[in-house]
ModelCIF file with pLDDT and N, C-alpha, C, O atoms, coordinates in Angstrom:
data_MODEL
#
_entry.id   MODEL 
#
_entity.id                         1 
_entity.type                       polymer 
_entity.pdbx_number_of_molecules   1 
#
_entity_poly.entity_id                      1 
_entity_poly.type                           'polypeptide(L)' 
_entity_poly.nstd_linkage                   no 
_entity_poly.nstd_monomer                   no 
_entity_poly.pdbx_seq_one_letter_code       
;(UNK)(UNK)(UNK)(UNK)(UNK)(UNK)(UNK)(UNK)(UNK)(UNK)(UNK)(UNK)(UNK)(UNK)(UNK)(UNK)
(UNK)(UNK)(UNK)(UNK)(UNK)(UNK)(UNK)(UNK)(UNK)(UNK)(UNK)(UNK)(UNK)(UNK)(UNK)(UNK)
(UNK)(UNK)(UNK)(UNK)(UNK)(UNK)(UNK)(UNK)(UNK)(UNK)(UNK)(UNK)(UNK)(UNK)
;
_entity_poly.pdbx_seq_one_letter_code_can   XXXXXXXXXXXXXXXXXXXXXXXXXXXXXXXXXXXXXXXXXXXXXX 
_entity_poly.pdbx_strand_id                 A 
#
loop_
_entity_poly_seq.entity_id 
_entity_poly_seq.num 
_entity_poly_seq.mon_id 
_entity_poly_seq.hetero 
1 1  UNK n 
1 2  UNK n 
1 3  UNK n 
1 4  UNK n 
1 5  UNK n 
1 6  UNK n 
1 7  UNK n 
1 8  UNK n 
1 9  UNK n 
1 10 UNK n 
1 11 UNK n 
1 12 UNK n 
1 13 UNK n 
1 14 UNK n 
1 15 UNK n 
1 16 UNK n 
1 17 UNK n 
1 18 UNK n 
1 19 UNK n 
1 20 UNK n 
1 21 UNK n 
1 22 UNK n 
1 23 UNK n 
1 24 UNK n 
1 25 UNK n 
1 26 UNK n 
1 27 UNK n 
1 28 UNK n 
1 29 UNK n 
1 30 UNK n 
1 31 UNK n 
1 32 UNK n 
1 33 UNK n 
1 34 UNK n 
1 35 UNK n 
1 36 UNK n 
1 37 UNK n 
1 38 UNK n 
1 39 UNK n 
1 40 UNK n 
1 41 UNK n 
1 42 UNK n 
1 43 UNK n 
1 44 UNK n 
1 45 UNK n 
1 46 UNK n 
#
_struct_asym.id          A 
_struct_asym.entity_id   1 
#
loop_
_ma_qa_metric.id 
_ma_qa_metric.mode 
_ma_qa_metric.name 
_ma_qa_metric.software_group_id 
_ma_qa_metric.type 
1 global pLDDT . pLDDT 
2 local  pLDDT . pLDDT 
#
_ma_qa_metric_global.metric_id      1 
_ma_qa_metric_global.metric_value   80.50 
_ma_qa_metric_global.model_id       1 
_ma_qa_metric_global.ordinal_id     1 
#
loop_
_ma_qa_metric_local.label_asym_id 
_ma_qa_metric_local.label_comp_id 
_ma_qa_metric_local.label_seq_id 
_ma_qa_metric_local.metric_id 
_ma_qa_metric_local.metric_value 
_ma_qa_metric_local.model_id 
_ma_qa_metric_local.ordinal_id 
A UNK 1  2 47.00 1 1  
A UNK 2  2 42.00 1 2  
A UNK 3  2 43.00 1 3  
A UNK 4  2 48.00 1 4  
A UNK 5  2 46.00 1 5  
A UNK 6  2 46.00 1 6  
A UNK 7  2 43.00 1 7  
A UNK 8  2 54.00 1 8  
A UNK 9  2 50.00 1 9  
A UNK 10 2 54.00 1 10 
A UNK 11 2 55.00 1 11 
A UNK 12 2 58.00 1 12 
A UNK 13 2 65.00 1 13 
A UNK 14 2 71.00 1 14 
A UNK 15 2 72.00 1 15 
A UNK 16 2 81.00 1 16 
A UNK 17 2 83.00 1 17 
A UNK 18 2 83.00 1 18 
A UNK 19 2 88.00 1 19 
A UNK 20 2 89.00 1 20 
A UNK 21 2 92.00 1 21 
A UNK 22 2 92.00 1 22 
A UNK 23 2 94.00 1 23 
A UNK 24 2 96.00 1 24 
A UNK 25 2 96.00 1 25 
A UNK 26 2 96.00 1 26 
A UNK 27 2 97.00 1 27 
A UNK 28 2 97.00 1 28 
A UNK 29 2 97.00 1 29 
A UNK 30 2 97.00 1 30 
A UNK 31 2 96.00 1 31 
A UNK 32 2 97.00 1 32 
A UNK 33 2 97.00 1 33 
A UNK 34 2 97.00 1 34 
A UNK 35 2 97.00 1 35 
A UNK 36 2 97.00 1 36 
A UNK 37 2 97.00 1 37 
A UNK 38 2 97.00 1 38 
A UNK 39 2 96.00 1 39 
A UNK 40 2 96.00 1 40 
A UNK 41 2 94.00 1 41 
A UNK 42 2 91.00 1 42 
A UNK 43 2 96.00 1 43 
A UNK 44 2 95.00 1 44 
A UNK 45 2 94.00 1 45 
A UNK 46 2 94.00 1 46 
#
loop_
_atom_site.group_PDB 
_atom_site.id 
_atom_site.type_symbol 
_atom_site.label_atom_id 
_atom_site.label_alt_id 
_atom_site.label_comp_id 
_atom_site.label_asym_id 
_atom_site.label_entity_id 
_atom_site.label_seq_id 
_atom_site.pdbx_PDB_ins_code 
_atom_site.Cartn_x 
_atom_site.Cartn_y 
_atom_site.Cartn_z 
_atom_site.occupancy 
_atom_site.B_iso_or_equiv 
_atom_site.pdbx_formal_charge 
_atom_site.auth_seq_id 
_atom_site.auth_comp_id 
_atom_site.auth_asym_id 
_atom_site.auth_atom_id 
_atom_site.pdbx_PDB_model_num 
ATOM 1   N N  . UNK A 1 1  ? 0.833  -1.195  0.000   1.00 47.00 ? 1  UNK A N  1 
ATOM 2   C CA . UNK A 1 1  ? 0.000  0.000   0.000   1.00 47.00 ? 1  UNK A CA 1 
ATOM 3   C C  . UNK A 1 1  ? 0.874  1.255   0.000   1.00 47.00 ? 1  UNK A C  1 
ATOM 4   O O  . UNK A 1 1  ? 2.094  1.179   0.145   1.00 47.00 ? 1  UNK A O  1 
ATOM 5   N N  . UNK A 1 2  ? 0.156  2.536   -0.183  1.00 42.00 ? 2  UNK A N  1 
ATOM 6   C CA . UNK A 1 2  ? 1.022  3.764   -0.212  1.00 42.00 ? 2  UNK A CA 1 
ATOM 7   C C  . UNK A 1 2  ? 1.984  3.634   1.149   1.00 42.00 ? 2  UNK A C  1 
ATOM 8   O O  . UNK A 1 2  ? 3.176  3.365   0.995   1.00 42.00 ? 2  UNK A O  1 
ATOM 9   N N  . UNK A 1 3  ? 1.457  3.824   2.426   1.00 43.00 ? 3  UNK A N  1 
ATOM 10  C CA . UNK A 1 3  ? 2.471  3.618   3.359   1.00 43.00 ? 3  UNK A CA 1 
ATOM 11  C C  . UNK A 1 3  ? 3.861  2.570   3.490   1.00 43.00 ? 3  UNK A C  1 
ATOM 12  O O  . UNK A 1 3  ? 4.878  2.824   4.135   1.00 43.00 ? 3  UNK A O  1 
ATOM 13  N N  . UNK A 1 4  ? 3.603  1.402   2.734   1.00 48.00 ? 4  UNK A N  1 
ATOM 14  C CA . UNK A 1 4  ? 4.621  0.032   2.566   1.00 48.00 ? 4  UNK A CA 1 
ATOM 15  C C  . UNK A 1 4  ? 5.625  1.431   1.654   1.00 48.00 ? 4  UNK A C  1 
ATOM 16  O O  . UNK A 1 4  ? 6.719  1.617   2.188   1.00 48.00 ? 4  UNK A O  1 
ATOM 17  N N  . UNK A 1 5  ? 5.407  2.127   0.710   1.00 46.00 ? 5  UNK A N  1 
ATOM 18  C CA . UNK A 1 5  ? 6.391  2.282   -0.281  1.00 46.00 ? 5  UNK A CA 1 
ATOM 19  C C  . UNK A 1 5  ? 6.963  3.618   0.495   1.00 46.00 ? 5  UNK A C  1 
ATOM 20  O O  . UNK A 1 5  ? 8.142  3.827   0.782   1.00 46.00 ? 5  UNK A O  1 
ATOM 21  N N  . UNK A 1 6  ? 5.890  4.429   0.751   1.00 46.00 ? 6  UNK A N  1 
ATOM 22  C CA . UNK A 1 6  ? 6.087  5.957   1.256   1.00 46.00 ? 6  UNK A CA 1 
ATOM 23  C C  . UNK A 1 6  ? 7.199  5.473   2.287   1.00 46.00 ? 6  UNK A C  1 
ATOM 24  O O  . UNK A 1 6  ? 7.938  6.457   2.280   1.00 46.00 ? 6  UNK A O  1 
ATOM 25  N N  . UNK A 1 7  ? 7.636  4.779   2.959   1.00 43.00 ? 7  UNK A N  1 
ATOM 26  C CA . UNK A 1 7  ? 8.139  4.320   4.229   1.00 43.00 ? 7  UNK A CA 1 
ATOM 27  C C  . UNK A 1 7  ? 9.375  3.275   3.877   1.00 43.00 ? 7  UNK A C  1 
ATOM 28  O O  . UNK A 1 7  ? 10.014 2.921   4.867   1.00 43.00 ? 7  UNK A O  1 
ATOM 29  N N  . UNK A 1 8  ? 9.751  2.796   2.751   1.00 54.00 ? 8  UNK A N  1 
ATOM 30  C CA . UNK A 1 8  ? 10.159 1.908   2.194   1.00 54.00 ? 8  UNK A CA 1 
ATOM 31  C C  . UNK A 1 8  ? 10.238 0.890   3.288   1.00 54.00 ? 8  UNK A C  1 
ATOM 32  O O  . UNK A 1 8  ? 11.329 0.733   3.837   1.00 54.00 ? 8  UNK A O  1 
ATOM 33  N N  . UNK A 1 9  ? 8.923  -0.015  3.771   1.00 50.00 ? 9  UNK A N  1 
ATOM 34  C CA . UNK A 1 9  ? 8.921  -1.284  4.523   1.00 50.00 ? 9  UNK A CA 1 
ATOM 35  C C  . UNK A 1 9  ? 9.260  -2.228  3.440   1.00 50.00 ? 9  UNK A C  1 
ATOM 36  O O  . UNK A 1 9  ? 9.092  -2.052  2.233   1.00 50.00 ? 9  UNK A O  1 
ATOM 37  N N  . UNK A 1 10 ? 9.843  -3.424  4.139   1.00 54.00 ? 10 UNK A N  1 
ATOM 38  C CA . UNK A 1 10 ? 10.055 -4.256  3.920   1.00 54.00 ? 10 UNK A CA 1 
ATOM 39  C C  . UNK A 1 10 ? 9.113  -5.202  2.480   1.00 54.00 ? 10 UNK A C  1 
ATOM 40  O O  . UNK A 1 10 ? 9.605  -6.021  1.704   1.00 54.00 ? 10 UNK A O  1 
ATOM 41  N N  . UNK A 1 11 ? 7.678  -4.709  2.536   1.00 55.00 ? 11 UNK A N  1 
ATOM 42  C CA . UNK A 1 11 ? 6.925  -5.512  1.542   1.00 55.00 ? 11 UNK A CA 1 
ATOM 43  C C  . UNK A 1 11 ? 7.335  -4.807  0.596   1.00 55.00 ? 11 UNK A C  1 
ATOM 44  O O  . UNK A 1 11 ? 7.880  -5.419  -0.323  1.00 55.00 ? 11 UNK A O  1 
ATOM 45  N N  . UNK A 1 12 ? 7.218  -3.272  0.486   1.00 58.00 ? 12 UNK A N  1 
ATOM 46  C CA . UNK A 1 12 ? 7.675  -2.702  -0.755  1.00 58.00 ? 12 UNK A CA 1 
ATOM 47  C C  . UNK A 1 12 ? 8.762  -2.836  -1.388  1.00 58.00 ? 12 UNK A C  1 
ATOM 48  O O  . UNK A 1 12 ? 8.787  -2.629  -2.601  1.00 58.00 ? 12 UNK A O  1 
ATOM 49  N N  . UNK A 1 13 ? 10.082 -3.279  -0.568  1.00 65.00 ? 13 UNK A N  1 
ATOM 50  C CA . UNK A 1 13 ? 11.516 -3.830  -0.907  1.00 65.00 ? 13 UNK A CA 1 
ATOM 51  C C  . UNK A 1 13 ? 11.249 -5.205  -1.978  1.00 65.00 ? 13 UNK A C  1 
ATOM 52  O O  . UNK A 1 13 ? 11.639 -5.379  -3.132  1.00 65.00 ? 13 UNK A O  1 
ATOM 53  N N  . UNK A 1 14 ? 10.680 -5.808  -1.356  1.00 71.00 ? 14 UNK A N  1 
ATOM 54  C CA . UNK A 1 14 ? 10.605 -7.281  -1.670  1.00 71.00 ? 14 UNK A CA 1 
ATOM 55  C C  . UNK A 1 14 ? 9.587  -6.760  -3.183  1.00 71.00 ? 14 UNK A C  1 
ATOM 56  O O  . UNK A 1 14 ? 10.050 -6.793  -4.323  1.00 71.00 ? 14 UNK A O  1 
ATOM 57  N N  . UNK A 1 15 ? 8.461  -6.401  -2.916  1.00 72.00 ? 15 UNK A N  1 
ATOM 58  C CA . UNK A 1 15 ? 7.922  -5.933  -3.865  1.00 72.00 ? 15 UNK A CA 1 
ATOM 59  C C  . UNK A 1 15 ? 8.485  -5.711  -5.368  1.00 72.00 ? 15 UNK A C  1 
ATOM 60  O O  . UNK A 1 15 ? 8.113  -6.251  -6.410  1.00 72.00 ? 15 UNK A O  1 
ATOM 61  N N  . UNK A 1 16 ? 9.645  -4.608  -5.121  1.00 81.00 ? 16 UNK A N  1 
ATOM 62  C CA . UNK A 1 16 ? 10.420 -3.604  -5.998  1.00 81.00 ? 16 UNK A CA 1 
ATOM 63  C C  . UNK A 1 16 ? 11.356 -4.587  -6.583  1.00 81.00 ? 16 UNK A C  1 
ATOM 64  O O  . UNK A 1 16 ? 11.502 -4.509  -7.803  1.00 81.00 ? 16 UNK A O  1 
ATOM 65  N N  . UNK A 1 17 ? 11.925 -5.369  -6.039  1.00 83.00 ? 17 UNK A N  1 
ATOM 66  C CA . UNK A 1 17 ? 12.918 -6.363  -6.190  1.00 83.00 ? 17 UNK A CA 1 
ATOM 67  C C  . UNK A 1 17 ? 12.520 -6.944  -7.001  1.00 83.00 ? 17 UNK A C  1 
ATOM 68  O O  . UNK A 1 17 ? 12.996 -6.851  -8.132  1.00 83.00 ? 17 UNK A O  1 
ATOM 69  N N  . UNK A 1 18 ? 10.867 -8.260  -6.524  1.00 83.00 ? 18 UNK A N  1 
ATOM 70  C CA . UNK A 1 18 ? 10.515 -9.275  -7.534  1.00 83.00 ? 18 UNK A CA 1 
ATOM 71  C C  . UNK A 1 18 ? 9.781  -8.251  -9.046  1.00 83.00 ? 18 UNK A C  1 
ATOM 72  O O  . UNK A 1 18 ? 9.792  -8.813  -10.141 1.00 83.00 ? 18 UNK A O  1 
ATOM 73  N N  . UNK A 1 19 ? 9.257  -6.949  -8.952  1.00 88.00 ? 19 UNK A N  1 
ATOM 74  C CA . UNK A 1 19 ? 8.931  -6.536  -10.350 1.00 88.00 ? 19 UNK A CA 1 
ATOM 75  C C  . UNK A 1 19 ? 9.885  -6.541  -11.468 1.00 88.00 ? 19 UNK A C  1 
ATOM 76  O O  . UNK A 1 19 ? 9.731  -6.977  -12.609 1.00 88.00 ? 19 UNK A O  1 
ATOM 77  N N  . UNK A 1 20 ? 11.230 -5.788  -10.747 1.00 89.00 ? 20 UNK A N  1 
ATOM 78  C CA . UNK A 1 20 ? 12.665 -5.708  -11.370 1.00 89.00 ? 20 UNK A CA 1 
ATOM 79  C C  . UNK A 1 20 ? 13.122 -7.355  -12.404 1.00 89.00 ? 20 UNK A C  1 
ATOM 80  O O  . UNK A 1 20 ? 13.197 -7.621  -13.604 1.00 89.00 ? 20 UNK A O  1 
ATOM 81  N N  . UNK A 1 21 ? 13.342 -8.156  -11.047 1.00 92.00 ? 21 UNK A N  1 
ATOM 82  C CA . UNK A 1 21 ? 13.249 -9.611  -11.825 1.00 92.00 ? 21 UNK A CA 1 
ATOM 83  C C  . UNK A 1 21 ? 12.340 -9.967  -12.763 1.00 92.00 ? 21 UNK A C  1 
ATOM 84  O O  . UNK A 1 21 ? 12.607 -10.173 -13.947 1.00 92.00 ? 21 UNK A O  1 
ATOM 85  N N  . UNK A 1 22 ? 10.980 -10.064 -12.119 1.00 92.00 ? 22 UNK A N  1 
ATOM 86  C CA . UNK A 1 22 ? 10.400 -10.284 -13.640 1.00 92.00 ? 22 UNK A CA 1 
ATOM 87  C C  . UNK A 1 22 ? 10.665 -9.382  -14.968 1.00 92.00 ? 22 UNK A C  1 
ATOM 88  O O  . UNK A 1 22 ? 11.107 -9.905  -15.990 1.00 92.00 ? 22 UNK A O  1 
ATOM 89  N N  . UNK A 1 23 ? 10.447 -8.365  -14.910 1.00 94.00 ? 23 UNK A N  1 
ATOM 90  C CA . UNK A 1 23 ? 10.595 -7.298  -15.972 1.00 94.00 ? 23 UNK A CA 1 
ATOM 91  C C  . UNK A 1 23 ? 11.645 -7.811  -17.002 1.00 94.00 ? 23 UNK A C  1 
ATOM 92  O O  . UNK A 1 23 ? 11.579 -7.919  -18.226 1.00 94.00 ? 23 UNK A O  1 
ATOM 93  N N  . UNK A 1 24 ? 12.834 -8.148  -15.933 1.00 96.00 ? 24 UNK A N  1 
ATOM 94  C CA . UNK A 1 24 ? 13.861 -7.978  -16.797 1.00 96.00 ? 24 UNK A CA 1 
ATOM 95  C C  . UNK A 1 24 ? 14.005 -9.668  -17.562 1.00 96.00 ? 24 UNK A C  1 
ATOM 96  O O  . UNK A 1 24 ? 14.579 -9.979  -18.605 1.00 96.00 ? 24 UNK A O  1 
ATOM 97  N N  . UNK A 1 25 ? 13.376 -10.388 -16.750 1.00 96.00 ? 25 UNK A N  1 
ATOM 98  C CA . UNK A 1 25 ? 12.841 -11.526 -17.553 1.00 96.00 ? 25 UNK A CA 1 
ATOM 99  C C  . UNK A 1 25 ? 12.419 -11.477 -19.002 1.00 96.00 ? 25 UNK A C  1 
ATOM 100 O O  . UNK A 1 25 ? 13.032 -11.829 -20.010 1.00 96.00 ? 25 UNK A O  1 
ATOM 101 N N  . UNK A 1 26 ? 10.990 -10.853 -18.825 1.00 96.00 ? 26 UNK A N  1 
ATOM 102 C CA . UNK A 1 26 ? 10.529 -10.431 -20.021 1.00 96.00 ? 26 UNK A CA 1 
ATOM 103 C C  . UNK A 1 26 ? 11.331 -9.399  -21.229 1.00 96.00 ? 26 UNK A C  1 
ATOM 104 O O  . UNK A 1 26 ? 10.902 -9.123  -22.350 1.00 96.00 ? 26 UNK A O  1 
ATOM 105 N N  . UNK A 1 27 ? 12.449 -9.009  -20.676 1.00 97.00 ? 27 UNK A N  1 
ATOM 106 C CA . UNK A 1 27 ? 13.279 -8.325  -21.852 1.00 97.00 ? 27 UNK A CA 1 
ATOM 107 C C  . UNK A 1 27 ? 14.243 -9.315  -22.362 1.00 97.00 ? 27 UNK A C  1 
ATOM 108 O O  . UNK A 1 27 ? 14.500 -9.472  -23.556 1.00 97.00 ? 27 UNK A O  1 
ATOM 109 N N  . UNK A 1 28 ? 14.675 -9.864  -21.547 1.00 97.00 ? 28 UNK A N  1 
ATOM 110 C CA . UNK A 1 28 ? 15.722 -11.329 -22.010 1.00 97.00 ? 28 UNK A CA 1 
ATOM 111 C C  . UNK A 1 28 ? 14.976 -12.027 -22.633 1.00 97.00 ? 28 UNK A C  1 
ATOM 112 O O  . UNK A 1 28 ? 15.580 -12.091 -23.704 1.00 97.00 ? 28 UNK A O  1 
ATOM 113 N N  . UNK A 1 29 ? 13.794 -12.803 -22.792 1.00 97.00 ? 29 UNK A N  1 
ATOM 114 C CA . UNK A 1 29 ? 12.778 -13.502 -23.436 1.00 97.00 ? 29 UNK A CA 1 
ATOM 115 C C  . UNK A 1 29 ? 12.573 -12.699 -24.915 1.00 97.00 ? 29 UNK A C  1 
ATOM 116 O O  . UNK A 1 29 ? 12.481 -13.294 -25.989 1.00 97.00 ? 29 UNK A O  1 
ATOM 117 N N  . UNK A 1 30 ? 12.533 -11.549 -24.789 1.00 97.00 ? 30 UNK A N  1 
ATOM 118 C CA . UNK A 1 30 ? 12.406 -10.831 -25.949 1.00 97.00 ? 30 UNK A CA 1 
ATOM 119 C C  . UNK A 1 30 ? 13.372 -10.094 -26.549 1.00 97.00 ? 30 UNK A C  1 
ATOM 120 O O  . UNK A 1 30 ? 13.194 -9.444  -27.579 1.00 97.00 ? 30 UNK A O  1 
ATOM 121 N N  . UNK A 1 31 ? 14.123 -10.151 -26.103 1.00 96.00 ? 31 UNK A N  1 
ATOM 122 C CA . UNK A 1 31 ? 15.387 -9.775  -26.452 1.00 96.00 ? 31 UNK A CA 1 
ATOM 123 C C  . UNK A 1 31 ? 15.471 -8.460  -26.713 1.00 96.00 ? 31 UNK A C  1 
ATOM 124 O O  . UNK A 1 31 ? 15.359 -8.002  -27.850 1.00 96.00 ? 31 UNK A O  1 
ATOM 125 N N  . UNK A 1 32 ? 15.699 -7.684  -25.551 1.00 97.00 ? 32 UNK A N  1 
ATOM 126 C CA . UNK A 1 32 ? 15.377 -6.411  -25.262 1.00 97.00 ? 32 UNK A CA 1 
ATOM 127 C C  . UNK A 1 32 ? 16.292 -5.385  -24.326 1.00 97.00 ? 32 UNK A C  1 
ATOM 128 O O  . UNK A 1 32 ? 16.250 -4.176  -24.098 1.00 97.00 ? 32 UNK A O  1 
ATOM 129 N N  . UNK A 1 33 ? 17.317 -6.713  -23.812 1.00 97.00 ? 33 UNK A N  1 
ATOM 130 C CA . UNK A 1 33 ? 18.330 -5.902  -23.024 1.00 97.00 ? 33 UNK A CA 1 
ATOM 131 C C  . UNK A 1 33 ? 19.289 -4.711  -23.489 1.00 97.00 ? 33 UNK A C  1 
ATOM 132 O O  . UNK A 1 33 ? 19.838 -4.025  -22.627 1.00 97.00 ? 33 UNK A O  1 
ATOM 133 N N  . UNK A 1 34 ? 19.495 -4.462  -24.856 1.00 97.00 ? 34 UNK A N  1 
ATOM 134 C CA . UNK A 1 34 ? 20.216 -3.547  -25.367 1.00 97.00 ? 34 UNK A CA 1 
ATOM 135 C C  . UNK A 1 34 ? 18.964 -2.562  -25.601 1.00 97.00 ? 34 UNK A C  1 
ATOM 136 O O  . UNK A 1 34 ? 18.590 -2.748  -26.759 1.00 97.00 ? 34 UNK A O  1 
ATOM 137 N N  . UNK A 1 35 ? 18.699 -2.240  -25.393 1.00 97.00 ? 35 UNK A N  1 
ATOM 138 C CA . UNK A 1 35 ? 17.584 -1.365  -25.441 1.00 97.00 ? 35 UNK A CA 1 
ATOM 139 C C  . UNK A 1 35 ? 16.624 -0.478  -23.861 1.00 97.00 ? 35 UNK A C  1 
ATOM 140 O O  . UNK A 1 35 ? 16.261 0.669   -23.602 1.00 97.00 ? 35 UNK A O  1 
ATOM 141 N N  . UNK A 1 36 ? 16.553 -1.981  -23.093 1.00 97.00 ? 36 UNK A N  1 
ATOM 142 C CA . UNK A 1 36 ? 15.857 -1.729  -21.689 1.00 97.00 ? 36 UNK A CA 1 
ATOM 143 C C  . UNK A 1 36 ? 16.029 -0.471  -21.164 1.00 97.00 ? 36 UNK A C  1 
ATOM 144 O O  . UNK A 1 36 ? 15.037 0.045   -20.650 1.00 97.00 ? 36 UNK A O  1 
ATOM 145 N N  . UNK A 1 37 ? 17.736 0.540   -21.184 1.00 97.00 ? 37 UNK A N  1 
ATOM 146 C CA . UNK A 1 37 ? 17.341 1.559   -20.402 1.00 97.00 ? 37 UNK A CA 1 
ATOM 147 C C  . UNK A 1 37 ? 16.925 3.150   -21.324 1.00 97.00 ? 37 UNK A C  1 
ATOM 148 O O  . UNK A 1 37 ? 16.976 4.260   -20.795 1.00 97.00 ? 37 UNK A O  1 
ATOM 149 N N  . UNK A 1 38 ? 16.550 2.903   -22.694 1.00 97.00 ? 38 UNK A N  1 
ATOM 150 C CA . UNK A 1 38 ? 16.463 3.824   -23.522 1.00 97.00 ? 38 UNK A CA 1 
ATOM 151 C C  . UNK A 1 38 ? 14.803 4.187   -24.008 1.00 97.00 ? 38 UNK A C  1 
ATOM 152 O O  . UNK A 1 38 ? 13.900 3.442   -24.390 1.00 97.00 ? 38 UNK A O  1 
ATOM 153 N N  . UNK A 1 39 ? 14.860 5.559   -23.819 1.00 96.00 ? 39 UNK A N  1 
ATOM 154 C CA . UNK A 1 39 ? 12.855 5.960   -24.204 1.00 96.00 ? 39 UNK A CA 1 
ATOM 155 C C  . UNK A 1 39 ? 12.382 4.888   -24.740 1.00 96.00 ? 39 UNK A C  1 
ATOM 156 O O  . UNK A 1 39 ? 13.118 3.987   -25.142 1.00 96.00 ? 39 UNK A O  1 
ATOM 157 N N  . UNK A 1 40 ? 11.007 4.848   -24.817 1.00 96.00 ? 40 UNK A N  1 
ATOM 158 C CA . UNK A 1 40 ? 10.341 3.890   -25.630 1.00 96.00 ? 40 UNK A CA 1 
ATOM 159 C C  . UNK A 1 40 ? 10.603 5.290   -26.874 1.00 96.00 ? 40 UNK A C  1 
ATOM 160 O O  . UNK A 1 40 ? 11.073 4.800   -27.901 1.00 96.00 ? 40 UNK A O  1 
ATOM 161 N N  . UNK A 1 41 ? 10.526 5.914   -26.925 1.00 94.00 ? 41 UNK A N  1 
ATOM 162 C CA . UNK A 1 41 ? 10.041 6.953   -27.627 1.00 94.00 ? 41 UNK A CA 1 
ATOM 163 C C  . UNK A 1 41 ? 11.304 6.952   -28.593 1.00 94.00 ? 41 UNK A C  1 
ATOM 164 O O  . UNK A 1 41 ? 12.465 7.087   -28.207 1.00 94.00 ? 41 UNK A O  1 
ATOM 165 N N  . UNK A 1 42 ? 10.864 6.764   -30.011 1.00 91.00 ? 42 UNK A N  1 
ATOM 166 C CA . UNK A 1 42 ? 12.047 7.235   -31.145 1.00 91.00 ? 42 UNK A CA 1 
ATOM 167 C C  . UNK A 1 42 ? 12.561 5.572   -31.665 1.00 91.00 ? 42 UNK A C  1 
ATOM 168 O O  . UNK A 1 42 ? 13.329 5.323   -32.594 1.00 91.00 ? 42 UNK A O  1 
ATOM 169 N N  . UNK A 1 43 ? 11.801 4.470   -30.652 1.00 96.00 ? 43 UNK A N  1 
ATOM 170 C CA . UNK A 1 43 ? 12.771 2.948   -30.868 1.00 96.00 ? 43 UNK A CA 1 
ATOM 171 C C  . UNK A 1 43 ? 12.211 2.991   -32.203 1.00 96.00 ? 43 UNK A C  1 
ATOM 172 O O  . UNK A 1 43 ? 11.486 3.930   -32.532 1.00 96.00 ? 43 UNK A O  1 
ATOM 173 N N  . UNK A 1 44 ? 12.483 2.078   -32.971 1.00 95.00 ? 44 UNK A N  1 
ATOM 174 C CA . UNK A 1 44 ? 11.574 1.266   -34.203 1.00 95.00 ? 44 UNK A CA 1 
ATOM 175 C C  . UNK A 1 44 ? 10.481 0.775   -33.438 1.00 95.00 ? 44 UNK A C  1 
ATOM 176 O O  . UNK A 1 44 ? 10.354 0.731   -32.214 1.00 95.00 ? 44 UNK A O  1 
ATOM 177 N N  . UNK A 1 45 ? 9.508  0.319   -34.581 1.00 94.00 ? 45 UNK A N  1 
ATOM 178 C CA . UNK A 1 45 ? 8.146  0.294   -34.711 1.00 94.00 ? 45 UNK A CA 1 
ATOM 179 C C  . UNK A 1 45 ? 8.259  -1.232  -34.200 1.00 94.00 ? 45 UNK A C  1 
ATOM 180 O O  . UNK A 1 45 ? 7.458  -1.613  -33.346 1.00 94.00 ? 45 UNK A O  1 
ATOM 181 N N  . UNK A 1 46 ? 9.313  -2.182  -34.742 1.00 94.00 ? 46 UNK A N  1 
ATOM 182 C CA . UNK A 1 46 ? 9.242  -3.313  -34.450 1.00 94.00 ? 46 UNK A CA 1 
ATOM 183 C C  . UNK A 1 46 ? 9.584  -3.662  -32.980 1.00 94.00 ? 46 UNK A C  1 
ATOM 184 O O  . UNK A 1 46 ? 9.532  -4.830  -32.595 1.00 94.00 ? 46 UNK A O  1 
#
């Protein structure tokens, strides 16, 4: 909830952590790591 993050408790850690992992899952799967920290804005269409 807002307070877990506003406060950085412990669920929001754990939270922040497992989104990170997955995410970056889904860019390795798609092959997206050369790209991951750049705008969406301006990439190709593909």
């Amino acid at each position: 909830d807002f307070i877990s993050h506003a406060f950085r408790l412990p669920l929001a850690s754990r939270e922040e952590r497992s989104i990170h992992e997955v995410a970056l899952e889904m860019i390795d799967f798609l092959d997206l790591r050369d790209v991951m920290h750049l705008p969406a804005a301006g990439l190709p269409f593909g």
